[in-house]
PDB file of N, CA and C in Angstrom:
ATOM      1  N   UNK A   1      88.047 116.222  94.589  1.00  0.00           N
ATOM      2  CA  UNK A   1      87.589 115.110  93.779  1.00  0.00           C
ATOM      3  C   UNK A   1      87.889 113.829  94.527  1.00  0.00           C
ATOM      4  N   UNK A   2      87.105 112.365  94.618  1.00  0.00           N
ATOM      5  CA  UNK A   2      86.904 111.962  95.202  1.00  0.00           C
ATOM      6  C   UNK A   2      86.783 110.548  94.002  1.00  0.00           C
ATOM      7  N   UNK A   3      87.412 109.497  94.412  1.00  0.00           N
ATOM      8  CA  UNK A   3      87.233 107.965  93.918  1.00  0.00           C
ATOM      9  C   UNK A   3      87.079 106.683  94.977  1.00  0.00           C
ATOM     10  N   UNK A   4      85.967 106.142  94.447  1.00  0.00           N
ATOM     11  CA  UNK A   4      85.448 105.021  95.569  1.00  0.00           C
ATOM     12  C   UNK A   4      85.730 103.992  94.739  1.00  0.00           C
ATOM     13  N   UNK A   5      85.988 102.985  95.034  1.00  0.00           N
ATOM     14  CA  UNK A   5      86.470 101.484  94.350  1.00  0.00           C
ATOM     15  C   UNK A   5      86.183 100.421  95.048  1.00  0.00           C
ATOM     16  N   UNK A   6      84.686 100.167  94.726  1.00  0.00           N
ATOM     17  CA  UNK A   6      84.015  98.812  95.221  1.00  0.00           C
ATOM     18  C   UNK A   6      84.342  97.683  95.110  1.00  0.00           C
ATOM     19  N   UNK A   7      84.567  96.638  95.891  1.00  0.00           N
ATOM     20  CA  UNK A   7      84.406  95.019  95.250  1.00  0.00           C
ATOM     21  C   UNK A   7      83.797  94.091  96.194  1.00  0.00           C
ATOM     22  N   UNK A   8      83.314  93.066  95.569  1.00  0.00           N
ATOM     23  CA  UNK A   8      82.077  92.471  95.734  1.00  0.00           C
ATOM     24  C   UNK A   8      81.541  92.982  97.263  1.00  0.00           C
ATOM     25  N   UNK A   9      80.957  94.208  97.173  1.00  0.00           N
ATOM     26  CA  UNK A   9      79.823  94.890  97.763  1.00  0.00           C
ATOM     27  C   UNK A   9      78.597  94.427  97.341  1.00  0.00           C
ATOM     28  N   UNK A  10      77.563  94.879  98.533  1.00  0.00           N
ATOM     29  CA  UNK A  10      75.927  94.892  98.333  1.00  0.00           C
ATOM     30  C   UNK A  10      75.576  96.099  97.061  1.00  0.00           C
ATOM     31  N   UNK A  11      74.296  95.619  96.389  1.00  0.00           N
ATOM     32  CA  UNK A  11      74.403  96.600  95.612  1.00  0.00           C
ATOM     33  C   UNK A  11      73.451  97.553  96.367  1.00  0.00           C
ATOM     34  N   UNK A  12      72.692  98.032  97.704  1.00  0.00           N
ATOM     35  CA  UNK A  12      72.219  99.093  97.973  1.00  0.00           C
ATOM     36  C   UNK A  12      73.424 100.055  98.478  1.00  0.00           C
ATOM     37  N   UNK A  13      74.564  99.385  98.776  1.00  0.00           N
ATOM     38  CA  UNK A  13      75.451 100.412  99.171  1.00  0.00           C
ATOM     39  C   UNK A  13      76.250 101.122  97.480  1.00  0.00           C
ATOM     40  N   UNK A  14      75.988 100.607  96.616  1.00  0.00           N
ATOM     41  CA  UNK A  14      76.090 101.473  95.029  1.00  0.00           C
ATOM     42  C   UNK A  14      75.124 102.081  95.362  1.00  0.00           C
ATOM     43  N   UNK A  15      73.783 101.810  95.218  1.00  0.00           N
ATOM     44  CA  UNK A  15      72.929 103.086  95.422  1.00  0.00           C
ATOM     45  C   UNK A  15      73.019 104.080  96.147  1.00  0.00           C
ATOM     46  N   UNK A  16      73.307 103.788  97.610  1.00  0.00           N
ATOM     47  CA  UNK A  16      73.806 104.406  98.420  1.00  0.00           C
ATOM     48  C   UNK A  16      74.875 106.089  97.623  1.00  0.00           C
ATOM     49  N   UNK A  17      75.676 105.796  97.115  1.00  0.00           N
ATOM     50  CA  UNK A  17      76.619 106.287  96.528  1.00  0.00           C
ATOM     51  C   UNK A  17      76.565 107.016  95.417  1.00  0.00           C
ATOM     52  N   UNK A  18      75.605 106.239  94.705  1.00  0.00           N
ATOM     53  CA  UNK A  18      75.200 107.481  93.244  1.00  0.00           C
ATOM     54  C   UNK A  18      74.321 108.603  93.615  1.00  0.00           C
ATOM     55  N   UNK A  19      73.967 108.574  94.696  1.00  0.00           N
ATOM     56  CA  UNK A  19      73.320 110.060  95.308  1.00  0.00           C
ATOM     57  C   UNK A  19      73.814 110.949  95.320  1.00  0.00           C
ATOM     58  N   UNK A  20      75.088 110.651  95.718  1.00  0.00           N
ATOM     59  CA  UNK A  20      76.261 111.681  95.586  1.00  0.00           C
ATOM     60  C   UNK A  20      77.234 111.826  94.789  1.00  0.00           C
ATOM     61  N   UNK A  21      77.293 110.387  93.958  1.00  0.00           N
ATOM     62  CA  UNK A  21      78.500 110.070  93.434  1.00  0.00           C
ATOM     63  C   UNK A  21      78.277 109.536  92.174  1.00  0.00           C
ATOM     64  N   UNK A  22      78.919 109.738  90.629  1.00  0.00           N
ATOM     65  CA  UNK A  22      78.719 109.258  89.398  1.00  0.00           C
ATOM     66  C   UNK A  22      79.585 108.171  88.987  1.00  0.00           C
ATOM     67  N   UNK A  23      78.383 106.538  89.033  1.00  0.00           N
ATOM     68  CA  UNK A  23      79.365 105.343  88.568  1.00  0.00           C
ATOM     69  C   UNK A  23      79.703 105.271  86.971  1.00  0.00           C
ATOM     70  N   UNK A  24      81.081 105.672  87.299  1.00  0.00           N
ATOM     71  CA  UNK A  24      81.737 105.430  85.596  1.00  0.00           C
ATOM     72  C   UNK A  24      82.005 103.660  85.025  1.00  0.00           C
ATOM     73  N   UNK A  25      82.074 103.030  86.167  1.00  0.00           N
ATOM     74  CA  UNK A  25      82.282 101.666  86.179  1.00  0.00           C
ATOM     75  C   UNK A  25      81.954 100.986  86.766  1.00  0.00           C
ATOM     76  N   UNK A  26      81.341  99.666  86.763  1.00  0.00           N
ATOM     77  CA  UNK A  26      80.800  99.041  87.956  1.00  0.00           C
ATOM     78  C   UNK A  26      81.680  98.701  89.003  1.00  0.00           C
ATOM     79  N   UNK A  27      81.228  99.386  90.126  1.00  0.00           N
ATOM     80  CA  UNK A  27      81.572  99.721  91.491  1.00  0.00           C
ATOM     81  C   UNK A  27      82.376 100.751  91.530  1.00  0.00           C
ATOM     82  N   UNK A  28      83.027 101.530  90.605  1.00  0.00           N
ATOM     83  CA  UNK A  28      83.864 102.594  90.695  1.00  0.00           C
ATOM     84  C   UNK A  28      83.038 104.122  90.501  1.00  0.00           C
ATOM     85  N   UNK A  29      83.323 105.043  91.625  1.00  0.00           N
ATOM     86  CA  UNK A  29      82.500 106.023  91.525  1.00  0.00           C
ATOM     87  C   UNK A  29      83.155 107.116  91.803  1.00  0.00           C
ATOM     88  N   UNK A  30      83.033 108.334  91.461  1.00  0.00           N
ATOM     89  CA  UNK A  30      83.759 109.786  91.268  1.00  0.00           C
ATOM     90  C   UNK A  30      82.505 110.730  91.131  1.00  0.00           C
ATOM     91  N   UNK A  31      83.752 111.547  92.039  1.00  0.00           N
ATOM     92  CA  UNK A  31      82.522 112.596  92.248  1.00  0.00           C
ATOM     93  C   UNK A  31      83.567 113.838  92.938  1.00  0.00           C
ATOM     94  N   UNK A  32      82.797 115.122  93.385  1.00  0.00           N
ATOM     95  CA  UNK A  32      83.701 116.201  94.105  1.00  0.00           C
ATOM     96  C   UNK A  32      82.876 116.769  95.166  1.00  0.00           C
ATOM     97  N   UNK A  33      82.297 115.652  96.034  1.00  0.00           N
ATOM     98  CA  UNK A  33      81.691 116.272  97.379  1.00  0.00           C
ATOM     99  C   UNK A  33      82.685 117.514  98.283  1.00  0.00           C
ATOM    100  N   UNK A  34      81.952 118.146  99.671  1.00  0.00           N
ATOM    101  CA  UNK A  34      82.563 118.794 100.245  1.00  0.00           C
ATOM    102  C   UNK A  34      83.422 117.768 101.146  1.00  0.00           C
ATOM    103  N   UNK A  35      84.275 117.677 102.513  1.00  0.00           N
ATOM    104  CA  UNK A  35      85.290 117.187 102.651  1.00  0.00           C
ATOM    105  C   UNK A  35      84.435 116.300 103.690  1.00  0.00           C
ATOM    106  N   UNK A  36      83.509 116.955 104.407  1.00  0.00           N
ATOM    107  CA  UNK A  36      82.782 116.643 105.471  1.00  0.00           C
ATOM    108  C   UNK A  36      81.916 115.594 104.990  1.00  0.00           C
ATOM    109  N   UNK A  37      81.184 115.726 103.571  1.00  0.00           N
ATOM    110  CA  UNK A  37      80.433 114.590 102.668  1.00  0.00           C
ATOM    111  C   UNK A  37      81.358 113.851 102.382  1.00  0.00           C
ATOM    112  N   UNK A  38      82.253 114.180 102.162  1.00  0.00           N
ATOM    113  CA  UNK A  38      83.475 112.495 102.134  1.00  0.00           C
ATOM    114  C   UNK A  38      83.466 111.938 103.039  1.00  0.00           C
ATOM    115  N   UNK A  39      83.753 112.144 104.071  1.00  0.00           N
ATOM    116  CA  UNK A  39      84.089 111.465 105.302  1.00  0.00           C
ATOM    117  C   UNK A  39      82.850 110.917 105.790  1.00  0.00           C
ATOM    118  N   UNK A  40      82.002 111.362 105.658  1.00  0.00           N
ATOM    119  CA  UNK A  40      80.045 110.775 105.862  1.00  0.00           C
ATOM    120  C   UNK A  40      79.974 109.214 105.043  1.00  0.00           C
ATOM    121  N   UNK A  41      80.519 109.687 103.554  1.00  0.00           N
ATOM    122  CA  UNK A  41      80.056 109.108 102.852  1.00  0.00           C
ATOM    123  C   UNK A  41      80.916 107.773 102.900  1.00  0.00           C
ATOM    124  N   UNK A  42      82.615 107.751 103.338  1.00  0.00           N
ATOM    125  CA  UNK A  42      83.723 106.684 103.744  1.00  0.00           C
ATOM    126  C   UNK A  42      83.132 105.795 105.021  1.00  0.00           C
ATOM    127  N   UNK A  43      82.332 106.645 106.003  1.00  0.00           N
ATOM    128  CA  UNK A  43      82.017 106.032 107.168  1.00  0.00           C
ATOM    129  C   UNK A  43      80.603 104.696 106.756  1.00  0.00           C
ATOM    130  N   UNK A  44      79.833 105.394 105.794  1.00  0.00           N
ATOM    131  CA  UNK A  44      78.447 104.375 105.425  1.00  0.00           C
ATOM    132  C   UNK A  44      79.270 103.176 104.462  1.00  0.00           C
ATOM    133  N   UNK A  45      79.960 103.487 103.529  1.00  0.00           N
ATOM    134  CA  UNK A  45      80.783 102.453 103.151  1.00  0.00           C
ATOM    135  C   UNK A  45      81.541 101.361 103.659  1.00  0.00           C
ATOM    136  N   UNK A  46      82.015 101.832 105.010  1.00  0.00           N
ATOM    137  CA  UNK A  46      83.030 100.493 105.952  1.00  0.00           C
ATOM    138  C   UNK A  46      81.925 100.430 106.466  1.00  0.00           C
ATOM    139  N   UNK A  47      81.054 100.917 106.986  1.00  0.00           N
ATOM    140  CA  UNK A  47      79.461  99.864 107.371  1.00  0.00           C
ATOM    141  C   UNK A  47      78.830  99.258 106.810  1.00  0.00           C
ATOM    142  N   UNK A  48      78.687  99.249 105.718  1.00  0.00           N
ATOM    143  CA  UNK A  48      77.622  98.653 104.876  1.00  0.00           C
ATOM    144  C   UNK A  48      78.217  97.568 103.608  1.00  0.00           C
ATOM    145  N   UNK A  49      79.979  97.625 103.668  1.00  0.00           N
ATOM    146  CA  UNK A  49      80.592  96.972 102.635  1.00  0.00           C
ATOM    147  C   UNK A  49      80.371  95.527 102.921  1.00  0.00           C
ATOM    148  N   UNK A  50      80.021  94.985 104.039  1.00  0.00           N
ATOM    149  CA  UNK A  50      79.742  93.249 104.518  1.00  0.00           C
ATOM    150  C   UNK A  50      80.720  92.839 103.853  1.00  0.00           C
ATOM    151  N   UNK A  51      80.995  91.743 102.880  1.00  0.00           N
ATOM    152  CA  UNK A  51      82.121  90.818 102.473  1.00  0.00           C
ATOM    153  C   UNK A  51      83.150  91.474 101.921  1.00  0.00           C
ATOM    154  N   UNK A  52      83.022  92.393 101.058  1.00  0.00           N
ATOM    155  CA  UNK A  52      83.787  93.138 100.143  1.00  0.00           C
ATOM    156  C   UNK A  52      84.602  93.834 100.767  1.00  0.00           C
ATOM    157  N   UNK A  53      85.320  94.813  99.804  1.00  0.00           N
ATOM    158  CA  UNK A  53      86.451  95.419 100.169  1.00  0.00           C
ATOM    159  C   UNK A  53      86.291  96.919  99.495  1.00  0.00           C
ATOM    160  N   UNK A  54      86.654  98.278  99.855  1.00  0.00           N
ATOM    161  CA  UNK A  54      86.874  99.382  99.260  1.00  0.00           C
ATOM    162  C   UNK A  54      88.103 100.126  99.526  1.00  0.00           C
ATOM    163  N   UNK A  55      88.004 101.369  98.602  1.00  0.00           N
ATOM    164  CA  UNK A  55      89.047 101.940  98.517  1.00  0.00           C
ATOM    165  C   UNK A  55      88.843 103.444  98.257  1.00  0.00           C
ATOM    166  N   UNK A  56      89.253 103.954  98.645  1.00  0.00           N
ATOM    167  CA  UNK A  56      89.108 105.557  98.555  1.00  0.00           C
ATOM    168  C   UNK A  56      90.338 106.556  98.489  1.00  0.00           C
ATOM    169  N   UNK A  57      90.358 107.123  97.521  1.00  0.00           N
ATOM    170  CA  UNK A  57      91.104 108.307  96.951  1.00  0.00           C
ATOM    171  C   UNK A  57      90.339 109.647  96.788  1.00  0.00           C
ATOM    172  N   UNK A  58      91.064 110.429  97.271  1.00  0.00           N
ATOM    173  CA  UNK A  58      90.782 112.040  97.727  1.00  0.00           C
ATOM    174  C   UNK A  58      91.746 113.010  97.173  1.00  0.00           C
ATOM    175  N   UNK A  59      91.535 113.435  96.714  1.00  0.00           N
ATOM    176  CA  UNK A  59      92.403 115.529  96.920  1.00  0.00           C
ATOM    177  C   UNK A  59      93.034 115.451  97.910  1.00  0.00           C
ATOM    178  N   UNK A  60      93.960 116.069  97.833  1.00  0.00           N
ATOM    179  CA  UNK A  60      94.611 116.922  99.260  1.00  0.00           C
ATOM    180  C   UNK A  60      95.665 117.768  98.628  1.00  0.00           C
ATOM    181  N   UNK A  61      95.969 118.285  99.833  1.00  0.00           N
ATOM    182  CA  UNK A  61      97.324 119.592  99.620  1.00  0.00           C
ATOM    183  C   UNK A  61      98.157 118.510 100.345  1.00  0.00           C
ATOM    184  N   UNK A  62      99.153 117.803  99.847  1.00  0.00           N
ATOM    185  CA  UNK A  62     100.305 116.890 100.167  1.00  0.00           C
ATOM    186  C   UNK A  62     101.541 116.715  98.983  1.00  0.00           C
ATOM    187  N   UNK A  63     102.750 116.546  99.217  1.00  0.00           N
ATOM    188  CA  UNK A  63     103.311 115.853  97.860  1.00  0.00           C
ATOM    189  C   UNK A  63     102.823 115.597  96.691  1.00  0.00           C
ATOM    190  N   UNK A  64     102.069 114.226  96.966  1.00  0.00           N
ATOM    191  CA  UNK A  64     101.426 113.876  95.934  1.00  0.00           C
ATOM    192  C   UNK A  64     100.293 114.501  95.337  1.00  0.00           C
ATOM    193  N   UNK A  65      99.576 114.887  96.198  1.00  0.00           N
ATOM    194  CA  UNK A  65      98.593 115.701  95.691  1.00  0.00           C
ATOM    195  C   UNK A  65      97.015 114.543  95.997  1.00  0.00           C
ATOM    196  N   UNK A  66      97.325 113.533  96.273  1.00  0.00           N
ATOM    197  CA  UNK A  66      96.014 113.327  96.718  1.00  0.00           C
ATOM    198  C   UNK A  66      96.324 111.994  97.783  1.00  0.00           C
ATOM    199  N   UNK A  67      95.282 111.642  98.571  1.00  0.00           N
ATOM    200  CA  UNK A  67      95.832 110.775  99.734  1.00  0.00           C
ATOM    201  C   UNK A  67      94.444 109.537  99.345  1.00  0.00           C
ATOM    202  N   UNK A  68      95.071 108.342  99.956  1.00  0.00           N
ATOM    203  CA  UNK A  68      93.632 107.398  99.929  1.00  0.00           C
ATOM    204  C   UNK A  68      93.871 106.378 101.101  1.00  0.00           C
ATOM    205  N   UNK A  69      92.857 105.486 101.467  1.00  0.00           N
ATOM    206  CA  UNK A  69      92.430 105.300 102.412  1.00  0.00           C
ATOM    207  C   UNK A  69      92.086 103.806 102.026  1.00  0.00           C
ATOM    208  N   UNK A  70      92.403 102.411 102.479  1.00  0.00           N
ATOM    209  CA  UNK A  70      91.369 101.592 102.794  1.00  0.00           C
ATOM    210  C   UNK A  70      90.509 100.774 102.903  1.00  0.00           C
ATOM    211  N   UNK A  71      89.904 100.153 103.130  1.00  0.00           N
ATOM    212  CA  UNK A  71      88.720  99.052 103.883  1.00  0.00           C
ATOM    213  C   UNK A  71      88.660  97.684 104.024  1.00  0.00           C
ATOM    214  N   UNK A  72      89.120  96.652 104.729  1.00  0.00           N
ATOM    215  CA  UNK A  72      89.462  95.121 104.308  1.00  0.00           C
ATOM    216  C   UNK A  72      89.922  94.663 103.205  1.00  0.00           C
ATOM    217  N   UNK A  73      91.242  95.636 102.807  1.00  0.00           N
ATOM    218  CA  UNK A  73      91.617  95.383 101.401  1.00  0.00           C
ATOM    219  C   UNK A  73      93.213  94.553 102.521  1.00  0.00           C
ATOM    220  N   UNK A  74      93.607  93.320 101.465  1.00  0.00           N
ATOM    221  CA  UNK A  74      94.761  93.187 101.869  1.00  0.00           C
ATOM    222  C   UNK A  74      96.355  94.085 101.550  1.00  0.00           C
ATOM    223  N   UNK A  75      96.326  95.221 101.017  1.00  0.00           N
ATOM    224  CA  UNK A  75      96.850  96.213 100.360  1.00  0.00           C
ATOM    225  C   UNK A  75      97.091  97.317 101.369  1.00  0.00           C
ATOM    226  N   UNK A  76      97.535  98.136 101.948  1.00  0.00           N
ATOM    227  CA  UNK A  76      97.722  99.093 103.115  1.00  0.00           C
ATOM    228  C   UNK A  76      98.563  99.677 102.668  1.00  0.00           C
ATOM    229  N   UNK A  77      98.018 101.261 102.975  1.00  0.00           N
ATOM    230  CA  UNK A  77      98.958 102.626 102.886  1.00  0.00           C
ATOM    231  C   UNK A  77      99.601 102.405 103.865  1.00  0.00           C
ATOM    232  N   UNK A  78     101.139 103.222 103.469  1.00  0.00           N
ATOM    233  CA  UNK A  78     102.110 103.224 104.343  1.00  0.00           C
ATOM    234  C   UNK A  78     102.832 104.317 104.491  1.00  0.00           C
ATOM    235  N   UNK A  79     103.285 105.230 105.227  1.00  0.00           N
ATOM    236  CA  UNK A  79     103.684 106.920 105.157  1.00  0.00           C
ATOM    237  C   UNK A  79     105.288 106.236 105.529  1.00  0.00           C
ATOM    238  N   UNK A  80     106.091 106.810 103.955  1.00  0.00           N
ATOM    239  CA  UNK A  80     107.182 106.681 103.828  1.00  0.00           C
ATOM    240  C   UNK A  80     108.122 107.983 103.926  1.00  0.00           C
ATOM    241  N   UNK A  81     108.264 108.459 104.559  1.00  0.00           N
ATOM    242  CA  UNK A  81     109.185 110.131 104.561  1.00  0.00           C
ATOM    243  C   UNK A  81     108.486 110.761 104.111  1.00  0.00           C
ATOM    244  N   UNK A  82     107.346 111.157 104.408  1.00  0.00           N
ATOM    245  CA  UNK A  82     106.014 111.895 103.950  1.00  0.00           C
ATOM    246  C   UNK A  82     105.540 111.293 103.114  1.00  0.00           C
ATOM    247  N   UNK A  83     105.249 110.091 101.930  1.00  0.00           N
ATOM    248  CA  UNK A  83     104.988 109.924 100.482  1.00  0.00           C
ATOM    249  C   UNK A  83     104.201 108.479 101.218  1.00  0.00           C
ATOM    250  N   UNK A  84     102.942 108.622 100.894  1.00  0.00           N
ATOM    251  CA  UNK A  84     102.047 107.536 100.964  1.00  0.00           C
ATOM    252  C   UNK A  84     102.065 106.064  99.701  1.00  0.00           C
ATOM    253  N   UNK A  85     102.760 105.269 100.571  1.00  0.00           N
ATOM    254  CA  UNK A  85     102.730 104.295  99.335  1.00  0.00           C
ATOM    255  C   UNK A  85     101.843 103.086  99.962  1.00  0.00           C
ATOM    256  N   UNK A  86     101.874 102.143  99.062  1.00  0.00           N
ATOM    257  CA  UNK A  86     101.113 100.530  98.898  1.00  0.00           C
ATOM    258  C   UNK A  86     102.158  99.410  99.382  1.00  0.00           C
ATOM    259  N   UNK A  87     101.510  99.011 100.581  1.00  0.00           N
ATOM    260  CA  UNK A  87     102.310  97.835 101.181  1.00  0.00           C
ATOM    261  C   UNK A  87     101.150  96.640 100.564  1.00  0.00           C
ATOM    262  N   UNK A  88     101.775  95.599 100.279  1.00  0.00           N
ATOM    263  CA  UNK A  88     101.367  94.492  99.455  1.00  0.00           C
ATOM    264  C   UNK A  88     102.185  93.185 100.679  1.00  0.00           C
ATOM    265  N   UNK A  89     101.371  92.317 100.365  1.00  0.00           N
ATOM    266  CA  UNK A  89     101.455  91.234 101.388  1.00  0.00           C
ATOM    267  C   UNK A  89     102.920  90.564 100.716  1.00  0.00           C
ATOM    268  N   UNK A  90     103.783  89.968 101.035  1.00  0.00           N
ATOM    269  CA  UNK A  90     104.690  89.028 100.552  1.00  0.00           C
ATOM    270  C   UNK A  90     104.053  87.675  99.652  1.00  0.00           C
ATOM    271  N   UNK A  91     104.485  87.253  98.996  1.00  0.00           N
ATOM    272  CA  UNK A  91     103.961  86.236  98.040  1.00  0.00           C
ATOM    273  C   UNK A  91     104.580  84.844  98.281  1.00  0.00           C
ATOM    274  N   UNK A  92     104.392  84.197  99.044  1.00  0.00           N
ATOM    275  CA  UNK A  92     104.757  83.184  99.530  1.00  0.00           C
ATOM    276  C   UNK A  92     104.260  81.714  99.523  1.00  0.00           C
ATOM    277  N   UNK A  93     105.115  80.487  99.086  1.00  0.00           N
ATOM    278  CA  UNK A  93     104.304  79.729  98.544  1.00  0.00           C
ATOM    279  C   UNK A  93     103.349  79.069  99.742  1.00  0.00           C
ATOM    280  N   UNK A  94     102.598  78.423 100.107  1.00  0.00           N
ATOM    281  CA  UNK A  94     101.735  77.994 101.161  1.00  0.00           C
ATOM    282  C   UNK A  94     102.241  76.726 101.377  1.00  0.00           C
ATOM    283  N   UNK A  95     102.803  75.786 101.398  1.00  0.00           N
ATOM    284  CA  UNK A  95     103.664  75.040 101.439  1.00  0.00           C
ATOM    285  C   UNK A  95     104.913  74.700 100.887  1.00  0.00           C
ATOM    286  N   UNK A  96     105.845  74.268 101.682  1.00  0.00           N
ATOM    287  CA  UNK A  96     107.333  73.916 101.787  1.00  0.00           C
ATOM    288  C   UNK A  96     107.232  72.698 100.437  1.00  0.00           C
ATOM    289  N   UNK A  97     108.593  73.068  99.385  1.00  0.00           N
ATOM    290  CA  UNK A  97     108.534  72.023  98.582  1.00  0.00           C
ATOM    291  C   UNK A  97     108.878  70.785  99.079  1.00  0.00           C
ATOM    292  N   UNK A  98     108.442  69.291  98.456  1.00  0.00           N
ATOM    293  CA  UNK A  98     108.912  68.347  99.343  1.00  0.00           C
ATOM    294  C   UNK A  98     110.045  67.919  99.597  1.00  0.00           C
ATOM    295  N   UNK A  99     110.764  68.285  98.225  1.00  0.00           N
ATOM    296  CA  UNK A  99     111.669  67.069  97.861  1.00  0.00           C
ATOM    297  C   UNK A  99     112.887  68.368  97.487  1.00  0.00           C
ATOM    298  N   UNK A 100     114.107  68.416  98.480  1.00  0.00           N
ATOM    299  CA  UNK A 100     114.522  68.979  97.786  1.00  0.00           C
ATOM    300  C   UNK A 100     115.728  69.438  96.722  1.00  0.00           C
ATOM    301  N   UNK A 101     115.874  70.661  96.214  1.00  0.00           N
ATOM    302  CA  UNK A 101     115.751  70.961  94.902  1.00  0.00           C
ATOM    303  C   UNK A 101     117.269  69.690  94.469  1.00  0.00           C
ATOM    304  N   UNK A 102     117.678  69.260  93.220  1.00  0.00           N
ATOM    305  CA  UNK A 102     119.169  68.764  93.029  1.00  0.00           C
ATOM    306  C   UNK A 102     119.947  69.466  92.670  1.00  0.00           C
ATOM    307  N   UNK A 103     121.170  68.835  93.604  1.00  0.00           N
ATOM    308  CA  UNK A 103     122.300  70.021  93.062  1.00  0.00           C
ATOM    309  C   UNK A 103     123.391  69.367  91.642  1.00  0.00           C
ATOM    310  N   UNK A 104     123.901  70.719  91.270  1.00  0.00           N
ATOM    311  CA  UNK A 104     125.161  69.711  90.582  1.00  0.00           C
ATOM    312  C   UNK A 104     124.456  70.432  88.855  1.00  0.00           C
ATOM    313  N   UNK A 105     125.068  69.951  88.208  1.00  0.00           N
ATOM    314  CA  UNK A 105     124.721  70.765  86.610  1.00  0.00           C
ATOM    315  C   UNK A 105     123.759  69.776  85.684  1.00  0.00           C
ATOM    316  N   UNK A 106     123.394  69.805  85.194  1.00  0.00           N
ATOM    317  CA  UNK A 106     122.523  69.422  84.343  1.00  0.00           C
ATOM    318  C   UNK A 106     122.809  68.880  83.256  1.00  0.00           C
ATOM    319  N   UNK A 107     121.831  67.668  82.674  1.00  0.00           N
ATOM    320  CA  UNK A 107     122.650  67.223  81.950  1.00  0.00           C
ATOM    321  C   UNK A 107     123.203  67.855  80.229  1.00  0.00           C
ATOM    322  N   UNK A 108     121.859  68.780  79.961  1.00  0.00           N
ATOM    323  CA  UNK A 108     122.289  69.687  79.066  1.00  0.00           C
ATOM    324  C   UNK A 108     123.539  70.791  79.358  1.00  0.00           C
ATOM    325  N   UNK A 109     123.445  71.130  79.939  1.00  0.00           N
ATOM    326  CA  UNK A 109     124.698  71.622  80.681  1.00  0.00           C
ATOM    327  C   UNK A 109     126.166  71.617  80.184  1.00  0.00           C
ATOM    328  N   UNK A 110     126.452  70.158  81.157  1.00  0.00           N
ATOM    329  CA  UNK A 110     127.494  69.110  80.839  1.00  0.00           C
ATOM    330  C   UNK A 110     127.269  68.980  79.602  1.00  0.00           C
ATOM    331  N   UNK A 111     126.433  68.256  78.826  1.00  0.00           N
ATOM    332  CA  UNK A 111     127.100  68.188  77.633  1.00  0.00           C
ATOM    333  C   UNK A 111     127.664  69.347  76.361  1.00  0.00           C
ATOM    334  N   UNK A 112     127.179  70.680  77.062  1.00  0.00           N
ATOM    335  CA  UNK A 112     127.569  71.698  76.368  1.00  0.00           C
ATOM    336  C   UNK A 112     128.810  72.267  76.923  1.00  0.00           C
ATOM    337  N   UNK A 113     129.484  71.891  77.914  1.00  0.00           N
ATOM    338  CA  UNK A 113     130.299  72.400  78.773  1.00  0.00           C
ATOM    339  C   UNK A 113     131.480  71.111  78.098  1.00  0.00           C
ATOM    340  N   UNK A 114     131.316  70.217  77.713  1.00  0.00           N
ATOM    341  CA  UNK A 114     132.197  69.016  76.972  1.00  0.00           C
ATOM    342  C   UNK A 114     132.185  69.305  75.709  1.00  0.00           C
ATOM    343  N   UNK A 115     131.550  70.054  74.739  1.00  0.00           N
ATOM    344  CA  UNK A 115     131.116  70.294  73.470  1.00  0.00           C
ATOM    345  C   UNK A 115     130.389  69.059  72.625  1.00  0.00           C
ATOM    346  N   UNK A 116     129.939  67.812  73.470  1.00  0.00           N
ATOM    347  CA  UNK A 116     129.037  66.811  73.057  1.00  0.00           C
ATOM    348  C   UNK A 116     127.432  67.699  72.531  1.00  0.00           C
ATOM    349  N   UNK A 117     126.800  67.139  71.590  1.00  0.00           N
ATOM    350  CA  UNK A 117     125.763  67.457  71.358  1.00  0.00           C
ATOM    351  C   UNK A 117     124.570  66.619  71.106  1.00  0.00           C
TER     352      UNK A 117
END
């Protein structure tokens, strides 16, 4: 069994795909080709995806039980002691704050730390 996970793709490469493959969702498609039609069908996809991005999940005999794959996604499998996981980019702000932060307690703080209210 086999899951394709489109985003902003062409839509002849959906067509492409429901030949072989049944869209339950837009751009998401499942299906249980042979292993050799997967791999046919992964190769017309990173050709034909232009701006977008995909993703592909498969069967296998592994740990987990199924392996995936892929395509100008910023997201990447990563083989951890056999166990395929999701490396995710760091989240980082894009610029340095300017000013920085103050130290020292606050003035709510202090006045709860004096029992003033």
């Amino acid at each position: 069994m086999i899951t394709v996970v489109l985003t902003n793709c062409p839509v002849g490469l959906r067509g492409l795909l429901t030949r072989w493959l049944l869209e339950i969702s837009p751009g998401v498609f499942v299906g249980n080709p042979s292993a050799r039609v997967r791999d046919l069908l992964w190769q017309e996809v990173k050709q034909y995806t232009g701006q977008g991005r995909a993703l592909l999940t498969y069967t296998t005999d592994t740990e987990q039980g199924f392996a995936f794959e892929t395509h100008d996604h910023k997201w990447h499998p990563v083989n951890y002691e056999g166990i395929t996981l999701i490396r995710r980019p760091a989240d980082r702000p894009a610029t340095p704050p300017t000013e920085p932060p103050t130290r020292g307690w606050s003035n709510a703080s202090k006045r709860r730390r004096f029992g003033q209210r």
